[in-house]
N, C-alpha and C. Protein backbone atom coordinates (compact mmCIF):
# COMPACT_ATOMS: atom_id res chain seq x y z
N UNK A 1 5.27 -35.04 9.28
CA UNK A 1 5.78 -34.25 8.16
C UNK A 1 5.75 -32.76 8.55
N UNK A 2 7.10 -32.08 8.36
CA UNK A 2 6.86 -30.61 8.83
C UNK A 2 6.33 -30.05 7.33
N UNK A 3 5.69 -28.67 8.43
CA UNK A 3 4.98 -27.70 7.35
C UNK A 3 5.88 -27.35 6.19
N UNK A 4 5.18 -26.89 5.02
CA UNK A 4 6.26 -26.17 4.21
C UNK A 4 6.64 -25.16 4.56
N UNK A 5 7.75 -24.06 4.38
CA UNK A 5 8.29 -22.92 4.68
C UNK A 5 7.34 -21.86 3.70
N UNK A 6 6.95 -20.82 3.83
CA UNK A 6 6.12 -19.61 3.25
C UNK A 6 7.51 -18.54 3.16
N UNK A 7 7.35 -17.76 1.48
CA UNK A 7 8.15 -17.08 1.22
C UNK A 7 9.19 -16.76 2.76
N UNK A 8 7.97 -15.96 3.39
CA UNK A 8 8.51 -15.08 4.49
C UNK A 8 8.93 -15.63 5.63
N UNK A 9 9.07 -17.25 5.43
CA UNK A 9 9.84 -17.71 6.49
C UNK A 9 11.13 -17.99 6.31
N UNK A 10 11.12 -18.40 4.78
CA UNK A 10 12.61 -18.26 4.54
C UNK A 10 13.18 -17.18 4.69
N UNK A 11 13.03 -16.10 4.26
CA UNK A 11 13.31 -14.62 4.38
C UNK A 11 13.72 -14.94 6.21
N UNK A 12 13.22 -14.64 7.15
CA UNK A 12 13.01 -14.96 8.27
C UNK A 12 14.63 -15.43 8.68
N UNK A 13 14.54 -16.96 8.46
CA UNK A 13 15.66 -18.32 8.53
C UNK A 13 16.45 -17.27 7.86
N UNK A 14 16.98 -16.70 6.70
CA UNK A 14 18.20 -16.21 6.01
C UNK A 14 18.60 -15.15 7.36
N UNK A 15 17.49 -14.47 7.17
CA UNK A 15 18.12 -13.32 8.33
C UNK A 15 18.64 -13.60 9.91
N UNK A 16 18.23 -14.65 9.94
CA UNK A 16 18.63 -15.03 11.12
C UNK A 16 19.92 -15.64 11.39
N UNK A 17 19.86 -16.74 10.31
CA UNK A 17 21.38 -16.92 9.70
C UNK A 17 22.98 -15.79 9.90
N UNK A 18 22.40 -14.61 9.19
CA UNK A 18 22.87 -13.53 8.92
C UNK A 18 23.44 -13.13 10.68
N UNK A 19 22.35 -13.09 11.27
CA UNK A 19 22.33 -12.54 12.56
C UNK A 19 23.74 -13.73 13.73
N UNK A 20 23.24 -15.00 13.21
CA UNK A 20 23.72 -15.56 14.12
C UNK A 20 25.76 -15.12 12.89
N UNK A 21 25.99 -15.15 11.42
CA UNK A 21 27.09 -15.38 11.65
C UNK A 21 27.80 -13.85 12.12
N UNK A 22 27.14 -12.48 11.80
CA UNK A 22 27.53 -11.10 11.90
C UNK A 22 27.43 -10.40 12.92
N UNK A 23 26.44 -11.32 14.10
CA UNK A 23 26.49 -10.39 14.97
C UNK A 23 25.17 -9.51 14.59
N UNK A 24 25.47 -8.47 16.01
CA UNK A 24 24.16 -6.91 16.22
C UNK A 24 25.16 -6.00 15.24
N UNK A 25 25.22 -6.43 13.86
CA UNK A 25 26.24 -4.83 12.86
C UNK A 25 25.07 -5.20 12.02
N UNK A 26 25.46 -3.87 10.81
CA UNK A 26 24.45 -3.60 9.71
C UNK A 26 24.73 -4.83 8.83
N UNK A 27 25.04 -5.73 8.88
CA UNK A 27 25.62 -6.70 8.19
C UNK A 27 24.89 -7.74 8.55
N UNK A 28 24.35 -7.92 10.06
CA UNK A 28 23.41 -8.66 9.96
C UNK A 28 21.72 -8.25 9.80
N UNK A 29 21.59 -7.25 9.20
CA UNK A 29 20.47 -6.60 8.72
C UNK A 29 20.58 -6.48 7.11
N UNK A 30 21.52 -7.25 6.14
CA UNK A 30 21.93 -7.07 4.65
C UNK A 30 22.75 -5.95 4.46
N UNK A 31 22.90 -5.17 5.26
CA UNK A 31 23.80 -3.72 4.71
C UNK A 31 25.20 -4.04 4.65
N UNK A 32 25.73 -3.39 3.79
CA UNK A 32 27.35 -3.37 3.47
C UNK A 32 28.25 -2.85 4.90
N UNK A 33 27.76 -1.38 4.79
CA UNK A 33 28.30 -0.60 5.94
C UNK A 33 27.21 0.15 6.49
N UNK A 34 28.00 0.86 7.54
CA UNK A 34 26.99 1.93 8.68
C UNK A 34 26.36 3.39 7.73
N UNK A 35 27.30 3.18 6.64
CA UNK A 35 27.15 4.85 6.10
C UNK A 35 25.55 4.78 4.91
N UNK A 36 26.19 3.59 4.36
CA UNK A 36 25.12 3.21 3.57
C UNK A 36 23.47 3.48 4.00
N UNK A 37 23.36 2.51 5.42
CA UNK A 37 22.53 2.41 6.36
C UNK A 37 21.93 3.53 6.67
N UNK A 38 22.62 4.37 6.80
CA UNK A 38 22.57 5.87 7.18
C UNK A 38 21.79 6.72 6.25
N UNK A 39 23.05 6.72 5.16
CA UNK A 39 21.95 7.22 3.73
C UNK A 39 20.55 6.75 3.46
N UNK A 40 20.37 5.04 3.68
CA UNK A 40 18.88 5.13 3.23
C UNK A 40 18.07 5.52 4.74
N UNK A 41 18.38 5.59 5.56
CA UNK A 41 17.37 6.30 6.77
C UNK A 41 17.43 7.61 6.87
N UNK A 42 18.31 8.45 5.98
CA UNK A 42 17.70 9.93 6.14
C UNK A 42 17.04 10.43 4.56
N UNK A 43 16.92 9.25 3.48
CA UNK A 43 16.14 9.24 2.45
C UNK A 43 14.59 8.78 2.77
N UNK A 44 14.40 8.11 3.42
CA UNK A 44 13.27 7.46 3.99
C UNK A 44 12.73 8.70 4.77
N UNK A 45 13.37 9.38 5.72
CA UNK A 45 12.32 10.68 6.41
C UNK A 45 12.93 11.90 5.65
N UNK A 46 13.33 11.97 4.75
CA UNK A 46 13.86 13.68 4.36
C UNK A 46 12.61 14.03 3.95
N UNK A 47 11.85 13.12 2.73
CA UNK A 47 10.75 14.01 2.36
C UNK A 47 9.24 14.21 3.21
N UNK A 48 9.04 13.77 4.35
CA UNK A 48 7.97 13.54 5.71
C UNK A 48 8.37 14.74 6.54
N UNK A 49 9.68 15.24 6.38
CA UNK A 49 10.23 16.41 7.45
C UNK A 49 9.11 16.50 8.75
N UNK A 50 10.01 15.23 9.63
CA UNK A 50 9.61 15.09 10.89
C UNK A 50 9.89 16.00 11.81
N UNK A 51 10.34 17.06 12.12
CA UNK A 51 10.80 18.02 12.85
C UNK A 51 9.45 18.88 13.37
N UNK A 52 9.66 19.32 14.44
CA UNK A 52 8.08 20.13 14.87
C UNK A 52 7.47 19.38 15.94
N UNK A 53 6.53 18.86 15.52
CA UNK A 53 5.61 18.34 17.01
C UNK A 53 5.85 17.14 17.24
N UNK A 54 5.48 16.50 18.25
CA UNK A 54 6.20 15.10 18.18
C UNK A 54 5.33 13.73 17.68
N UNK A 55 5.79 12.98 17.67
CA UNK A 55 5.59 12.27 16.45
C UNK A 55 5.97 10.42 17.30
N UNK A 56 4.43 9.49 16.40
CA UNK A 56 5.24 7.88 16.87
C UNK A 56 5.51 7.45 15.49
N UNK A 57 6.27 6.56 15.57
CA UNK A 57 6.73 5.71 14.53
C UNK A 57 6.65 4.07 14.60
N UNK A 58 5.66 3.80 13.64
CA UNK A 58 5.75 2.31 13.38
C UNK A 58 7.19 1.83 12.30
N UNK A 59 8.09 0.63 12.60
CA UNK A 59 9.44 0.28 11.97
C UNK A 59 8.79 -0.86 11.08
N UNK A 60 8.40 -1.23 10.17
CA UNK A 60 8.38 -2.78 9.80
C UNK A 60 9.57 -3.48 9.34
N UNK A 61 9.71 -4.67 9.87
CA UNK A 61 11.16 -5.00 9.75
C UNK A 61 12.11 -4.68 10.33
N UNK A 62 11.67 -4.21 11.46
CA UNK A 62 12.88 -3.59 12.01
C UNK A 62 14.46 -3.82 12.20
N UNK A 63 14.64 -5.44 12.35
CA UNK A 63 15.60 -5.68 12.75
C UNK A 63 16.33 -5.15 13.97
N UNK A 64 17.30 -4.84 14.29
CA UNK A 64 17.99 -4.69 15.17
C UNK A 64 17.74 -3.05 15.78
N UNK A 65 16.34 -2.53 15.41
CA UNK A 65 16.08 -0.91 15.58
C UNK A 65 16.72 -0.26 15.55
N UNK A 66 17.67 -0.31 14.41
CA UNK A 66 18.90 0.68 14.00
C UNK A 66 18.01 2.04 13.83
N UNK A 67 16.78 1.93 13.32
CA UNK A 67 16.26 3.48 12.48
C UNK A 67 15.61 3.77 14.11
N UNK A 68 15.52 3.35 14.78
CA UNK A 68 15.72 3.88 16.35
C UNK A 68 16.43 4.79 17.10
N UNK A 69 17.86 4.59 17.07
CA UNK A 69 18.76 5.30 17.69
C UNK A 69 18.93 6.23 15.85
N UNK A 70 18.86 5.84 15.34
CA UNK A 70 18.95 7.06 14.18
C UNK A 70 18.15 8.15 14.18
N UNK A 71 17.12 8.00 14.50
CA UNK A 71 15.77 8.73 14.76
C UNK A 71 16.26 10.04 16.31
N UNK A 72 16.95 8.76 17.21
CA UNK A 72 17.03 9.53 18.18
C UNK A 72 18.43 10.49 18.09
N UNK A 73 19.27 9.76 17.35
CA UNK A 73 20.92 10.31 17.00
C UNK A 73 20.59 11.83 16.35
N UNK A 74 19.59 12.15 15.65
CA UNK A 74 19.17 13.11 14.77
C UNK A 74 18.26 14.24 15.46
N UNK A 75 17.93 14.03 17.04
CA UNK A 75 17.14 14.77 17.86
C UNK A 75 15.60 15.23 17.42
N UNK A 76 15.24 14.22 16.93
CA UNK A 76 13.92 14.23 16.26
C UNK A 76 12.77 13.95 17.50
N UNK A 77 11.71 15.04 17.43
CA UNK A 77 10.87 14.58 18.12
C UNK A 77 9.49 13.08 18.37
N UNK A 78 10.32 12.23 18.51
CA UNK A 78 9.73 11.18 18.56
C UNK A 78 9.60 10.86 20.17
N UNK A 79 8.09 10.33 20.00
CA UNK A 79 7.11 10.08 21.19
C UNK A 79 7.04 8.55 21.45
N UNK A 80 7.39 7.77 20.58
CA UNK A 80 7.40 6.54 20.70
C UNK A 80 7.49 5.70 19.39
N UNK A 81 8.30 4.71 19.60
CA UNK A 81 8.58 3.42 18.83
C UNK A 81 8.08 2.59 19.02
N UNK A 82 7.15 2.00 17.92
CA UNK A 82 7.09 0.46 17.80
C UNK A 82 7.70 -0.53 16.75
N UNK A 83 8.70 -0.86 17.23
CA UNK A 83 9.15 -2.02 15.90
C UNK A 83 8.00 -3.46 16.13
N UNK A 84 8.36 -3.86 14.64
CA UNK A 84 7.99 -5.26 13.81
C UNK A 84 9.15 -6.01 13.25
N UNK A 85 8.89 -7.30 13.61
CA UNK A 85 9.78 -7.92 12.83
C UNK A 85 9.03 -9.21 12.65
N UNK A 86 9.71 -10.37 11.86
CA UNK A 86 9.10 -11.84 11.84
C UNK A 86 10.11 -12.76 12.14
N UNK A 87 11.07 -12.04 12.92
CA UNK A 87 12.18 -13.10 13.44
C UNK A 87 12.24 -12.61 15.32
N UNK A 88 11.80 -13.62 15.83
CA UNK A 88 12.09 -13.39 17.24
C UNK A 88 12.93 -13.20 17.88
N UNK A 89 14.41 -13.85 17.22
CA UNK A 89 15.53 -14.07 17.61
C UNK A 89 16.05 -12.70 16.91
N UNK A 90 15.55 -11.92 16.41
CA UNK A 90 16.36 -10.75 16.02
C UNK A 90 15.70 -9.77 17.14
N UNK A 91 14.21 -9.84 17.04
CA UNK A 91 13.52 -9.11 18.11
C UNK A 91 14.26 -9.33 19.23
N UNK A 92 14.78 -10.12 20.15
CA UNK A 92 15.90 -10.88 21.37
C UNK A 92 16.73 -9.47 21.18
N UNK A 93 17.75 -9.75 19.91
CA UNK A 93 18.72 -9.10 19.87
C UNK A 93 18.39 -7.42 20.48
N UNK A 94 17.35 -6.94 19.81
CA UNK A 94 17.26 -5.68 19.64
C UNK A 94 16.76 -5.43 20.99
N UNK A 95 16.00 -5.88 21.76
CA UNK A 95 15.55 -6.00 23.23
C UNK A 95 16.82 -5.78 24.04
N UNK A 96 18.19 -6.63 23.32
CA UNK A 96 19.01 -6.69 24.46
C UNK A 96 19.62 -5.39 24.06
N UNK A 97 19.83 -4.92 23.00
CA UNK A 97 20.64 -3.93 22.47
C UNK A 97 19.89 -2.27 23.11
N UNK A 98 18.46 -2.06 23.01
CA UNK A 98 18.19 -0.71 23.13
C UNK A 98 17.21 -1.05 24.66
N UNK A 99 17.43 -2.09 25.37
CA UNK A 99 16.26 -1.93 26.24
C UNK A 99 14.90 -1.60 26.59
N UNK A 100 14.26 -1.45 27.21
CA UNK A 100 12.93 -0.90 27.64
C UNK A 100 12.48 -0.14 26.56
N UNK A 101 13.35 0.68 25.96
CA UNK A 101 12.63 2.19 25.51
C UNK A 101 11.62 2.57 24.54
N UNK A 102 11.80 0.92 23.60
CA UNK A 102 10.81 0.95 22.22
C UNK A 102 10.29 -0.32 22.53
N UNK A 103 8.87 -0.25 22.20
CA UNK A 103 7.74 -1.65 21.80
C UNK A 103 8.72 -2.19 20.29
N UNK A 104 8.68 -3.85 20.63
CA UNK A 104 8.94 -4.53 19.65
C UNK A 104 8.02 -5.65 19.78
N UNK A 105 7.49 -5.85 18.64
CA UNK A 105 6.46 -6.73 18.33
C UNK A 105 6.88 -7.74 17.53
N UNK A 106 6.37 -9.06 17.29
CA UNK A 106 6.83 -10.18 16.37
C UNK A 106 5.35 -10.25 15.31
N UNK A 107 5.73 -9.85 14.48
CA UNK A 107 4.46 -9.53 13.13
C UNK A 107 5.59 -9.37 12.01
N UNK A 108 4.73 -9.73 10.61
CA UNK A 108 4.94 -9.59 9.69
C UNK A 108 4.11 -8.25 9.15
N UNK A 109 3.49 -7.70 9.47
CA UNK A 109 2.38 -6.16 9.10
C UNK A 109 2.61 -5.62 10.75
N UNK A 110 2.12 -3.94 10.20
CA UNK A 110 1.78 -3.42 11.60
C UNK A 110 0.48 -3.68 11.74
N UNK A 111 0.03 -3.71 13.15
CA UNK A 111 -0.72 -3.94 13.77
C UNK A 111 -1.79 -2.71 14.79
N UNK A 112 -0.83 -1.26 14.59
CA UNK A 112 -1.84 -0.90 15.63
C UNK A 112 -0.98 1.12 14.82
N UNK A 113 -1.90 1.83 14.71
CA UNK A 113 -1.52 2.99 13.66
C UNK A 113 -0.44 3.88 15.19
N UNK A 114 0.12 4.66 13.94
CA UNK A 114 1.55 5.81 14.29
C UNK A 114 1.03 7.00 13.34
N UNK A 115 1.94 7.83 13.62
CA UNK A 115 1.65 8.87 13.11
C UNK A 115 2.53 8.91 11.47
N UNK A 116 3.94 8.16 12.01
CA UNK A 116 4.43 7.53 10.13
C UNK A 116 5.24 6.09 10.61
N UNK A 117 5.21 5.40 9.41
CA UNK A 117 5.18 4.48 9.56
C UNK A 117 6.75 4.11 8.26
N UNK A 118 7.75 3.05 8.31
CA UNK A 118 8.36 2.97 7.16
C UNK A 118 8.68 1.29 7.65
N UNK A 119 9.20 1.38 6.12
CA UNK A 119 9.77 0.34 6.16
C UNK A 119 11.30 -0.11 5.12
N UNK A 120 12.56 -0.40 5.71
CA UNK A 120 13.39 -0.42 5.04
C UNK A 120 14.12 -1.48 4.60
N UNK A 121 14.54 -1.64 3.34
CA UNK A 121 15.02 -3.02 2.76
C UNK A 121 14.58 -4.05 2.63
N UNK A 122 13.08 -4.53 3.48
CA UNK A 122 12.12 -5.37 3.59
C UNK A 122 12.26 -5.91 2.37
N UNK A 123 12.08 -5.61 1.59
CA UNK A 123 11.45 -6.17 -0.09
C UNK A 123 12.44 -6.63 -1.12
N UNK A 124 13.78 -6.45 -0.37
CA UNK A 124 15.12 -6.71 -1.44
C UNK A 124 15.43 -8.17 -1.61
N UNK A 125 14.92 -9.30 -0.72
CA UNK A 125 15.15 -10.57 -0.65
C UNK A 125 14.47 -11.66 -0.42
N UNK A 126 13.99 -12.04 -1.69
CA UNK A 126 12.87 -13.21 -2.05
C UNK A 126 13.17 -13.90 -1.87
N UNK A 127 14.58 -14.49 -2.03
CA UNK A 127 15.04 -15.64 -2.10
C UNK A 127 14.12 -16.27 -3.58
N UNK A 128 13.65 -17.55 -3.07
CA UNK A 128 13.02 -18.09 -4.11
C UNK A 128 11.77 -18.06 -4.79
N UNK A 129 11.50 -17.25 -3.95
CA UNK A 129 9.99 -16.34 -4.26
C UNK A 129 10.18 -16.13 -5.89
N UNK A 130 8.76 -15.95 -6.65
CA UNK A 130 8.42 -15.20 -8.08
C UNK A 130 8.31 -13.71 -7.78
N UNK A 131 8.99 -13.28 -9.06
CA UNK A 131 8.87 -12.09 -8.79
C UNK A 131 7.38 -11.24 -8.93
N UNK A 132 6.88 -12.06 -9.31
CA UNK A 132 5.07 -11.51 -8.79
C UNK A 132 4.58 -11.95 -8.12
N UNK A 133 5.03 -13.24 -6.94
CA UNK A 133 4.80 -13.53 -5.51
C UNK A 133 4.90 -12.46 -5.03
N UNK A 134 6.43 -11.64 -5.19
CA UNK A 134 7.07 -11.05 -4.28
C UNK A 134 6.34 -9.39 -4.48
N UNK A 135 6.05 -8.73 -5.79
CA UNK A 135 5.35 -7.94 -5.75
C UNK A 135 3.72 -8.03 -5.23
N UNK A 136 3.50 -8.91 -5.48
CA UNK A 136 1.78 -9.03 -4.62
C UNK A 136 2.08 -8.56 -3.38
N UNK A 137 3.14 -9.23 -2.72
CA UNK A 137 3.71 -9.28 -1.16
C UNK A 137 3.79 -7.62 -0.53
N UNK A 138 4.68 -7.22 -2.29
CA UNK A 138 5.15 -5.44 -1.51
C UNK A 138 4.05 -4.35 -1.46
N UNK A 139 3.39 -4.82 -2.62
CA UNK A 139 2.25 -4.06 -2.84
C UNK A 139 0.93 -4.30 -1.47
N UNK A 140 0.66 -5.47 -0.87
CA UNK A 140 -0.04 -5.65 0.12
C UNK A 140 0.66 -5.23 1.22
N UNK A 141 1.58 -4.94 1.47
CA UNK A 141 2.32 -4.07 2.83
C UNK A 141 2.55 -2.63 2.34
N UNK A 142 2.48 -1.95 1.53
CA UNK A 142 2.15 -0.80 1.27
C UNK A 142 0.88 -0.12 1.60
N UNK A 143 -0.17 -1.12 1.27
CA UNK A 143 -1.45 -0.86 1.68
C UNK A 143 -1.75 -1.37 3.15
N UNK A 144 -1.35 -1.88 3.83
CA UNK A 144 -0.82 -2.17 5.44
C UNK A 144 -0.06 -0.65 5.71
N UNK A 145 0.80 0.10 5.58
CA UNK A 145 1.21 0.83 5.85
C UNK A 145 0.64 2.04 5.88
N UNK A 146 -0.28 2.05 4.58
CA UNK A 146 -1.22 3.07 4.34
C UNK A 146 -2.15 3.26 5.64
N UNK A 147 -2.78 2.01 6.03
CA UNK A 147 -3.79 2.06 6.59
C UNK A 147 -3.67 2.20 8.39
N UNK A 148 -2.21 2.30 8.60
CA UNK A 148 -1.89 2.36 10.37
C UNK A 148 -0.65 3.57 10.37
N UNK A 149 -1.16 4.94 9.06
CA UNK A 149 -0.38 5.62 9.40
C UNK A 149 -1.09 6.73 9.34
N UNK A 150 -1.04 7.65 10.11
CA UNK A 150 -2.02 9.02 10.68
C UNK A 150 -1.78 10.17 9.14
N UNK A 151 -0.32 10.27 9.72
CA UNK A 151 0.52 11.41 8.37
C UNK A 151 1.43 10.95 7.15
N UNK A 152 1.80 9.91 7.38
CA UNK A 152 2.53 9.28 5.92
C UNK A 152 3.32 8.05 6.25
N UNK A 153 4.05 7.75 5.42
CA UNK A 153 4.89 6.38 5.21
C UNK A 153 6.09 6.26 4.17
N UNK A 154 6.98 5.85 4.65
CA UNK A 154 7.85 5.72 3.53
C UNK A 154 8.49 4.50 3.69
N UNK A 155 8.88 3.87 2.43
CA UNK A 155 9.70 2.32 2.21
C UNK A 155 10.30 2.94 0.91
N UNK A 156 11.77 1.68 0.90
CA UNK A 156 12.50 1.63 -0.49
C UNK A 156 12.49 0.26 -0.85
N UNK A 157 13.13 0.33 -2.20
CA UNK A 157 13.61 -0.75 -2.88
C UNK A 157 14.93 -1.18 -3.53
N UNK A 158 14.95 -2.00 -3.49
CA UNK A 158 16.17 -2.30 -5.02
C UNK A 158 15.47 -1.77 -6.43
N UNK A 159 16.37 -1.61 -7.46
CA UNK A 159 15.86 -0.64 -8.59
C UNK A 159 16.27 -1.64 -9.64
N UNK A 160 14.83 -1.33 -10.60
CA UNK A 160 15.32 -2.26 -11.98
C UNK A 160 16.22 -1.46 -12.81
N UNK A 161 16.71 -0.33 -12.04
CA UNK A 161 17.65 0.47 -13.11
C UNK A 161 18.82 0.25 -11.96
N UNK A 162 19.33 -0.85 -12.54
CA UNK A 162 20.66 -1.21 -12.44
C UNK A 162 21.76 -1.74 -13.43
N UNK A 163 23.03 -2.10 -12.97
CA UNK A 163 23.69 -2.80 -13.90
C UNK A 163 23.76 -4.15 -14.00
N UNK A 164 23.81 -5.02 -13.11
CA UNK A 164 23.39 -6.03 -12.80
C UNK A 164 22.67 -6.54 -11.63
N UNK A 165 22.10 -8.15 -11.47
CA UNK A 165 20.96 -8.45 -10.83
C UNK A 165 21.75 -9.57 -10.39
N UNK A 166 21.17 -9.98 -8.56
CA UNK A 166 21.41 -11.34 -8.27
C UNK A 166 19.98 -12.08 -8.09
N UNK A 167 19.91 -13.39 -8.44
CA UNK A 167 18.57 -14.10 -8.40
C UNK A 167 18.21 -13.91 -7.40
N UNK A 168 18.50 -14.00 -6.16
CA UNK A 168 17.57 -14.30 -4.67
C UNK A 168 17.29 -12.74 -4.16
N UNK A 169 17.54 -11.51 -4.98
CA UNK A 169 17.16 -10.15 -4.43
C UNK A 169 15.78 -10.16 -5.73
N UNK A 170 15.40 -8.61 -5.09
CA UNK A 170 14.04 -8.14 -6.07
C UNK A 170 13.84 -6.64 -6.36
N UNK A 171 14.02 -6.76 -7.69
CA UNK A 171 14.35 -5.18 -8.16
C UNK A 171 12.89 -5.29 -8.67
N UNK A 172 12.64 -3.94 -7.91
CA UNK A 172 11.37 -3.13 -8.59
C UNK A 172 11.05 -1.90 -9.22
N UNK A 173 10.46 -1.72 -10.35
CA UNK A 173 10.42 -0.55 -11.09
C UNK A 173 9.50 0.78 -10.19
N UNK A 174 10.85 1.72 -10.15
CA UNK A 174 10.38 2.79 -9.51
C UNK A 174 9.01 3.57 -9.80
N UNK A 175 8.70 3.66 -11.63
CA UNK A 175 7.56 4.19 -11.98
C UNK A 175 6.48 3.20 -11.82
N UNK A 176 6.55 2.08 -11.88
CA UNK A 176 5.13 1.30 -11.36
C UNK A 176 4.74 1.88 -10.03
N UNK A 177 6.06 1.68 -8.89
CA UNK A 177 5.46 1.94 -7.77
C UNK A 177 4.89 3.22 -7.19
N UNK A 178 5.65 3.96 -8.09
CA UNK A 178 4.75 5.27 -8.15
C UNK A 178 3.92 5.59 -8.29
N UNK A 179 3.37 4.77 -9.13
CA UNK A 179 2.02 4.71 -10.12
C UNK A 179 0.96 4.05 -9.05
N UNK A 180 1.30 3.43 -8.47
CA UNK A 180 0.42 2.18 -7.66
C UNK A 180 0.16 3.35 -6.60
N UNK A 181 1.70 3.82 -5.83
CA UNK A 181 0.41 4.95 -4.44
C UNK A 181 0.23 5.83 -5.20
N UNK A 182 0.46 6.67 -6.40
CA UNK A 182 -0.28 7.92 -6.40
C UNK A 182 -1.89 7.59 -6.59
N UNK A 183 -2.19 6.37 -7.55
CA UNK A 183 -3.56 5.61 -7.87
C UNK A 183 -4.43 5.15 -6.98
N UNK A 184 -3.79 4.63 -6.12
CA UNK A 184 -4.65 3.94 -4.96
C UNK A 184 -4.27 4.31 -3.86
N UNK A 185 -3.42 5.30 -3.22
CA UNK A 185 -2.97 5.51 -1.90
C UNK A 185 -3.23 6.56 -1.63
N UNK A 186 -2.60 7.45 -2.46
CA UNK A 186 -2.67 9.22 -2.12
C UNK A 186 -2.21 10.12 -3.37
N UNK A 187 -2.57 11.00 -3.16
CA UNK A 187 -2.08 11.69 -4.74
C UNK A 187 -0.91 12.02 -4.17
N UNK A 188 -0.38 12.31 -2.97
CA UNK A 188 0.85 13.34 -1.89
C UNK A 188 2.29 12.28 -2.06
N UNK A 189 2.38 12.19 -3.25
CA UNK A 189 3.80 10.51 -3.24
C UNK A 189 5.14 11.29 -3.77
N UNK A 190 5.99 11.11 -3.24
CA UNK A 190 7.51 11.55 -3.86
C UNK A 190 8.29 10.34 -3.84
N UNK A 191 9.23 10.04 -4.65
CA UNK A 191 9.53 9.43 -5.50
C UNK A 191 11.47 9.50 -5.37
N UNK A 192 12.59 9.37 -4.57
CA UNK A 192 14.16 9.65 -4.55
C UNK A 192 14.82 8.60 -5.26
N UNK A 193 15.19 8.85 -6.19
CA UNK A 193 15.91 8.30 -7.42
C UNK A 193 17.37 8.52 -7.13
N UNK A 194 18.18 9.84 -6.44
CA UNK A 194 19.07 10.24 -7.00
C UNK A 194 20.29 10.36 -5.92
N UNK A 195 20.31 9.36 -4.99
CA UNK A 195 21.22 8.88 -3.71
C UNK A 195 21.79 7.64 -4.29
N UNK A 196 23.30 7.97 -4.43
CA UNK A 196 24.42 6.88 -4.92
C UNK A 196 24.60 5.73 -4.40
N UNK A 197 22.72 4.53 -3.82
CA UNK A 197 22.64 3.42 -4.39
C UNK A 197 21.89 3.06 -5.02
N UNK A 198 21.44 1.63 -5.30
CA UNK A 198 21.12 1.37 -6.53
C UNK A 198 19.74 0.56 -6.08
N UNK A 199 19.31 1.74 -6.02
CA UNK A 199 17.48 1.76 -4.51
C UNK A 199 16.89 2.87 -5.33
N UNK A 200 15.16 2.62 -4.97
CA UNK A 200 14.94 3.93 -4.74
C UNK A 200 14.25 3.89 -3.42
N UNK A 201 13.78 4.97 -3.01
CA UNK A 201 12.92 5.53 -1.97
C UNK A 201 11.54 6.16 -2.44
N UNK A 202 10.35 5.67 -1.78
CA UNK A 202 9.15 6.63 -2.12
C UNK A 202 8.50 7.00 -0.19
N UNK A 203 8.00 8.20 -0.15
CA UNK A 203 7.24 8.98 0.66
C UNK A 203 6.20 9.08 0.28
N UNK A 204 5.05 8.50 0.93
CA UNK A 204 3.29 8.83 0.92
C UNK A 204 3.20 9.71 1.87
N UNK A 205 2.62 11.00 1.81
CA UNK A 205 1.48 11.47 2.47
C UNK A 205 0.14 11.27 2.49
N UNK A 206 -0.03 11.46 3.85
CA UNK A 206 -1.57 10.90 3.91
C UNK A 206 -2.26 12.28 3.44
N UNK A 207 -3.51 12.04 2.34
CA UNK A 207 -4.47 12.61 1.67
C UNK A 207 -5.56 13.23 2.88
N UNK A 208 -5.24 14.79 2.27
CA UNK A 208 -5.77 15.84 3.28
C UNK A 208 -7.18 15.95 2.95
């Protein structure tokens, strides 16, 4: 008898799916287009203003280390990459795509601290997960993130302020999550509401 599947393996199997029918595009990472993609990776570091000394970065989820060459497309001083993912066969991809230049690891959490750490879109697709499976889930990788990042962290979400909802995604309320790192993470939390999708973005600083 095989094992049962755990939320995050289905998650896993979908994306891989994804991968095998779309190809290395933002499409097999859930994104619509490149621009989109774009927008939420310069919402994710606008409020960290990485510029200045140089700097590593832990990816969770990386997928295909798009926020890689974005990082580097943007002439940001970065010292080193480590992506995460929980699909090997995407880790493959991204190996073949950027070569040597970044550590990619097969984990579901990071494993070893950076100076910031993010994570993007991770949390938008439960599939059949409860939606307080799935928040236990986001909320325990927040505090994973907290804890292997020197200077801060940032992740987004899907937003319960939308117009409509599909069952197998997971909209989360921006003021809870606010509420959760300013309470237990850091008082240093910002909060981007106001980029034309239907996400938000939060930035932790680490508590001086």
């Amino acid at each position: 008898m095989s094992e049962a599947k755990t939320p995050l393996t289905k998650v896993s199997d979908f994306m891989e799916d994804l991968l095998e029918r779309e190809g290395t595009t933002v499409k097999a990472v859930g994104w619509r287009n490149r621009e989109n993609q774009r927008l939420r990776f310069e919402q994710l570091l606008r409020p960290l203003e990485l510029g200045g000394e140089p700097f590593s970065v832990n990816d969770l989820g990386c997928g295909l280390a798009d926020l890689y060459d974005f990082i580097k497309h943007e002439g940001l001083p970065m010292r080193r990459y480590r992506g995460y993912d929980m699909s090997e066969k995407m880790l493959a991809a991204a190996r073949e795509r950027i070569g040597d230049d970044a550590e990619l690891v097969h984990s579901d959490r990071v494993t070893e601290r950076a100076d910031y750490s993010f994570a993007c879109g991770i949390f938008n697709t439960k599939l059949d997960a409860s939606d307080d499976q799935w928040l236990d889930y986001m909320k325990s990788v927040i505090v994973n993130l907290s804890e292997q990042s020197e200077r801060g962290f940032a992740f987004n979400s899907l937003s319960t302020y939308v117009d409509y909802r599909q069952d197998h995604n997971f909209y989360s309320d921006p003021e809870e999550m606010f509420r959760f790192c300013k309470t237990e993470i850091s008082p240093r939390v910002a909060l981007l509401h106001d980029y034309p999708l239907w996400e938000w973005t939060i930035a932790v600083r680490a508590s001086e």
